[in-house]
Protein backbone atom coordinates (compact mmCIF):
# COMPACT_ATOMS: atom_id res chain seq x y z
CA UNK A 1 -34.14 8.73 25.06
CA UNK A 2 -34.27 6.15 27.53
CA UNK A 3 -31.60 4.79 29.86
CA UNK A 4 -31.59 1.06 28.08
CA UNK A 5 -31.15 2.77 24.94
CA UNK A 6 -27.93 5.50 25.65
CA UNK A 7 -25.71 2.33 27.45
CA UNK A 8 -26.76 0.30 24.00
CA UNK A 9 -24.92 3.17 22.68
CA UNK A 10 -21.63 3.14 24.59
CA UNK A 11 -19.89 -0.30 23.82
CA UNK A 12 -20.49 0.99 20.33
CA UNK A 13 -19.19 4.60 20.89
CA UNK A 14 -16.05 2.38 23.02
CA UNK A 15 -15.51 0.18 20.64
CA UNK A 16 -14.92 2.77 17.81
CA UNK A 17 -12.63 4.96 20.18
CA UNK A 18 -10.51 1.88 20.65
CA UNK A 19 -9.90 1.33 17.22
CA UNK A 20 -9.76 4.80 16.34
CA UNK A 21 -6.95 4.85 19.02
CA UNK A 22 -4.96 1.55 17.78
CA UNK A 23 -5.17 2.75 14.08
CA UNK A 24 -3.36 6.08 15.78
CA UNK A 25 -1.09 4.37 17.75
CA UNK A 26 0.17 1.17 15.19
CA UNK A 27 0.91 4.31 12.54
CA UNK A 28 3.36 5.80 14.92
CA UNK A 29 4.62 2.53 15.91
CA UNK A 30 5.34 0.90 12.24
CA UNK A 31 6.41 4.64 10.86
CA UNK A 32 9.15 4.58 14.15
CA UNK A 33 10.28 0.74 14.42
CA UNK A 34 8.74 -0.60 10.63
CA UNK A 35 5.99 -3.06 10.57
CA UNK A 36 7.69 -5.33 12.96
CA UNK A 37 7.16 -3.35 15.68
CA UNK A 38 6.11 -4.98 18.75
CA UNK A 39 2.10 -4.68 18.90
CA UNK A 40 2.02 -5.09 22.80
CA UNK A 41 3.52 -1.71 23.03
CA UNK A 42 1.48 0.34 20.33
CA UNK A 43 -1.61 -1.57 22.50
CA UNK A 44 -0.08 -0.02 25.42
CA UNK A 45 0.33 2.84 23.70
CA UNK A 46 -3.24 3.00 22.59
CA UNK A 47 -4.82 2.27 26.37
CA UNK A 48 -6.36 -0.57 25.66
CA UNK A 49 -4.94 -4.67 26.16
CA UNK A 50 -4.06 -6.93 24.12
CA UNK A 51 -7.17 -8.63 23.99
CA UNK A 52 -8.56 -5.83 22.43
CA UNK A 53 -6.25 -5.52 19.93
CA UNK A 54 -6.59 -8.55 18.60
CA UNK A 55 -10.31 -8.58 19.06
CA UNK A 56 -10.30 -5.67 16.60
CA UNK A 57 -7.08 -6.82 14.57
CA UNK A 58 -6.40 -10.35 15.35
CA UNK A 59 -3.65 -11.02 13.21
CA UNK A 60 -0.36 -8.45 12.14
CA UNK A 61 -1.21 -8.32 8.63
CA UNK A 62 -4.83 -7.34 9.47
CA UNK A 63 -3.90 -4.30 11.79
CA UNK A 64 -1.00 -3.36 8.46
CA UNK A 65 -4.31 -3.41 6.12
CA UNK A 66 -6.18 -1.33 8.05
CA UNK A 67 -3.30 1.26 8.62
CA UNK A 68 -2.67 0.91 4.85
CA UNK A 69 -6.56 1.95 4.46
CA UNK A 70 -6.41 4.94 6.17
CA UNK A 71 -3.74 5.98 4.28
CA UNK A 72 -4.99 5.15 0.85
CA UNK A 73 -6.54 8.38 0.56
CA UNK A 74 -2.75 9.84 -0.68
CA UNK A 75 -3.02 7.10 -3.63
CA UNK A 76 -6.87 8.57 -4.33
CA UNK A 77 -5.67 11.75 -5.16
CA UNK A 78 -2.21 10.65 -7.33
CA UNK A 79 -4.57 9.10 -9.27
CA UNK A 80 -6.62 12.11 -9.60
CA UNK A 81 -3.78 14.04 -10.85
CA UNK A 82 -2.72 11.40 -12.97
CA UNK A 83 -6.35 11.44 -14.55
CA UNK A 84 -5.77 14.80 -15.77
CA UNK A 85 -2.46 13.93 -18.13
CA UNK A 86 -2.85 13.28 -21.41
CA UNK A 87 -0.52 11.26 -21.75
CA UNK A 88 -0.73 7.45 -21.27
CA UNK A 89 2.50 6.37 -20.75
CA UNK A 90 2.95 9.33 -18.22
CA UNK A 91 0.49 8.16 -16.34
CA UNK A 92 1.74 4.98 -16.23
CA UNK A 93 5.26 6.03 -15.25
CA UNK A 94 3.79 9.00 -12.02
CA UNK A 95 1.49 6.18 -11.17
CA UNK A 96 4.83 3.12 -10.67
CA UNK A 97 6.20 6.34 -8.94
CA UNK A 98 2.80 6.90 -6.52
CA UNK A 99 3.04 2.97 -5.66
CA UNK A 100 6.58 3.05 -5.02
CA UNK A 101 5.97 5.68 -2.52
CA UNK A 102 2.47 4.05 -1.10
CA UNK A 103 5.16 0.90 -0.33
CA UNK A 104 7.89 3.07 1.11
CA UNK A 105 5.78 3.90 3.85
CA UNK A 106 6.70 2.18 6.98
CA UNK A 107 10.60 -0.24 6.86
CA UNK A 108 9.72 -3.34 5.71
CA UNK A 109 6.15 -2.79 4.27
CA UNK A 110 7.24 -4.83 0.73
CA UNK A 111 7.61 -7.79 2.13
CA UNK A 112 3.88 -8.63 3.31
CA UNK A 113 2.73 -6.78 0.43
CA UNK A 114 4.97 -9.23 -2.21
CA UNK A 115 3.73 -11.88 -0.35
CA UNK A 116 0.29 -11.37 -0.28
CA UNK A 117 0.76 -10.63 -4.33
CA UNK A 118 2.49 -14.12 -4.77
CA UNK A 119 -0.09 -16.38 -2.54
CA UNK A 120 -3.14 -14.81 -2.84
CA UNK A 121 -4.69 -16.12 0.20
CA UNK A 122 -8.19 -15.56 0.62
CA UNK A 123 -7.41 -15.09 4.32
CA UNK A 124 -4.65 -12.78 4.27
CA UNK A 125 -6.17 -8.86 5.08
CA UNK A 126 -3.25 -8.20 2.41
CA UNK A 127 -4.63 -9.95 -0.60
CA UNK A 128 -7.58 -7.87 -1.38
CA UNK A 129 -6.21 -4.35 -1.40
CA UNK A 130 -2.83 -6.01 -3.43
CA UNK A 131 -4.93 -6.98 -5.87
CA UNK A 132 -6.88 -3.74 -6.20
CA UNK A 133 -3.51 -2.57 -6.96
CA UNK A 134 -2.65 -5.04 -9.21
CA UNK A 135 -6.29 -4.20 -10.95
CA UNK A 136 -5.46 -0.55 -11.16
CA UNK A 137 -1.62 -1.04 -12.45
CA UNK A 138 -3.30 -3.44 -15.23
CA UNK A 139 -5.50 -0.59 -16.46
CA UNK A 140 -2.57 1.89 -16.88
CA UNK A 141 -1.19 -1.04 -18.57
CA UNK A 142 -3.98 -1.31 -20.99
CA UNK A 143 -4.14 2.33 -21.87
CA UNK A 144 0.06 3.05 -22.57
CA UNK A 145 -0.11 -0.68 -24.68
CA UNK A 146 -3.73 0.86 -26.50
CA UNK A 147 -1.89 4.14 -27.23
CA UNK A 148 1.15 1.78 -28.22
CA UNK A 149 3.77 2.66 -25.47
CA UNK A 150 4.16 -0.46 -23.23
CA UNK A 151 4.51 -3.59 -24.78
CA UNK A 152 2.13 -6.45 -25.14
CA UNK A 153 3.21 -8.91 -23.05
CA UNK A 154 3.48 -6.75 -20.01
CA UNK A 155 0.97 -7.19 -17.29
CA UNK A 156 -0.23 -5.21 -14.15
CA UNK A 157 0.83 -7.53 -11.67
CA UNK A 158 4.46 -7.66 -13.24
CA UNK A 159 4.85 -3.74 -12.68
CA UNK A 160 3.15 -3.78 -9.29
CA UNK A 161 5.69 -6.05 -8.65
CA UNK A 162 8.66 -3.84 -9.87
CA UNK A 163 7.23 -0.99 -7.94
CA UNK A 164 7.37 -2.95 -4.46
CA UNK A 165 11.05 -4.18 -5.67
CA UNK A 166 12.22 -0.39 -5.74
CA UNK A 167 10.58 0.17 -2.61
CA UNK A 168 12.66 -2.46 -1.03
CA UNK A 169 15.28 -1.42 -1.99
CA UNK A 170 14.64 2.21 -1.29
CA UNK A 171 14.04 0.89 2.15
CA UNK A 172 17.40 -0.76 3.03
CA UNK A 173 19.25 2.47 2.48
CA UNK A 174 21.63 0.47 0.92
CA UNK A 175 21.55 2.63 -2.25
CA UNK A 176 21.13 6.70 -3.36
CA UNK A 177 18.66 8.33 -5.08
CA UNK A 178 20.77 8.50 -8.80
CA UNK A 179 20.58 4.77 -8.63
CA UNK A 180 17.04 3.93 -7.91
CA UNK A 181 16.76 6.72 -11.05
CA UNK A 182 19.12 4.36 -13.07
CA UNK A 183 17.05 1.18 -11.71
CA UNK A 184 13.98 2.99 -12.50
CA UNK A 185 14.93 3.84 -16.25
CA UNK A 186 16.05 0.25 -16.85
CA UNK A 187 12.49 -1.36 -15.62
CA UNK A 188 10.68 1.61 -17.75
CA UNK A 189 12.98 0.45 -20.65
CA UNK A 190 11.91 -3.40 -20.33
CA UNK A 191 8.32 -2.35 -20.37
CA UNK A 192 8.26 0.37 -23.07
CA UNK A 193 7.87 -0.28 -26.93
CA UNK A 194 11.42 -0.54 -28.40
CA UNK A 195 10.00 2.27 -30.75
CA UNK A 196 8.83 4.86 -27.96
CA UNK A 197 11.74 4.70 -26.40
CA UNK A 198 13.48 7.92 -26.10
């Protein structure tokens, strides 16, 4: 291999170290401070400016997508276990639960994620992998109001949004676990058939 071509390899090799080592870095950061951290430290953190940062993530909510992508792979396999019930208003319930969860990751993660729901900005990193959500909530929708769990009217994006509530309120700590129970057993009652109720 010649010279010319191993340096055409380096900036590449670089470039994916760098964002390798921001990905790392912003993780730590928003699970430690939330996702208000400050990004000139995690950059810091990371080795690397902040011209580079924002080179590879130029914008907060961009950076927060990309953290949230590497850590979708927890979501990938809920929903494999959730494939295996038999049950489709089961899976609609452990699959609110799995969301809740994905939002509780980092203090004050629902926010950007209820407003890139509500605005749906073509620009916002946010939007797209909200409404992949929002897609995947509306088929668990379809298959507990097929089986005739969930009530008609009820839509994906009105559960994702539920889901993101509870997380929000899991996150100010204002509140135990008995009563996000409670709050979660009065949303499942407003969405369940008045019949399939227990």
């Amino acid at each position: 291999m010649s010279a010319e071509g191993q340096q055409g390899r380096k900036p590449r090799a670089d470039v994916r170290r760098n964002r390798a080592a921001l990905l790392e870095a912003a993780q730590r950061h928003f699970l430690r401070d939330g996702v208000g951290a400050s990004l000139e430290a995690l950059a810091k953190e990371a080795g690397v400016g902040p011209a580079t940062l924002y080179r590879h993530f130029p914008t907060r909510e961009a950076l927060l997508a990309a953290v949230l992508q590497t850590r979708s792979e927890e979501l990938v396999a809920r929903r494999a276990d959730i494939a295996r019930l038999g049950d489709p208003s089961e899976a609609l319930r452990q699959w609110l639960r799995a969301l809740e969860e994905y939002f509780s990751a980092f203090s004050g993660l629902p926010e950007p994620l209820m407003a890139a729901a509500r605005e749906r900005e073509p620009d916002n990193p946010l939007t797209l992998p909200c409404d992949e959500l929002i897609a995947t909530t509306d088929e668990y929708v379809r298959a507990a109001q097929l089986a005739g769990h969930t009530r008609p009217s009820v839509k994906g994006y009105d559960l994702y949004l539920a889901a993101v509530s509870v997380a929000w309120i899991k996150g100010t700590g204002t509140t135990d676990e008995d009563s996000l129970d409670r709050l979660r057993a009065l949303i499942e009652s407003g969405y369940r058939e008045q019949d399939d109720e227990e």
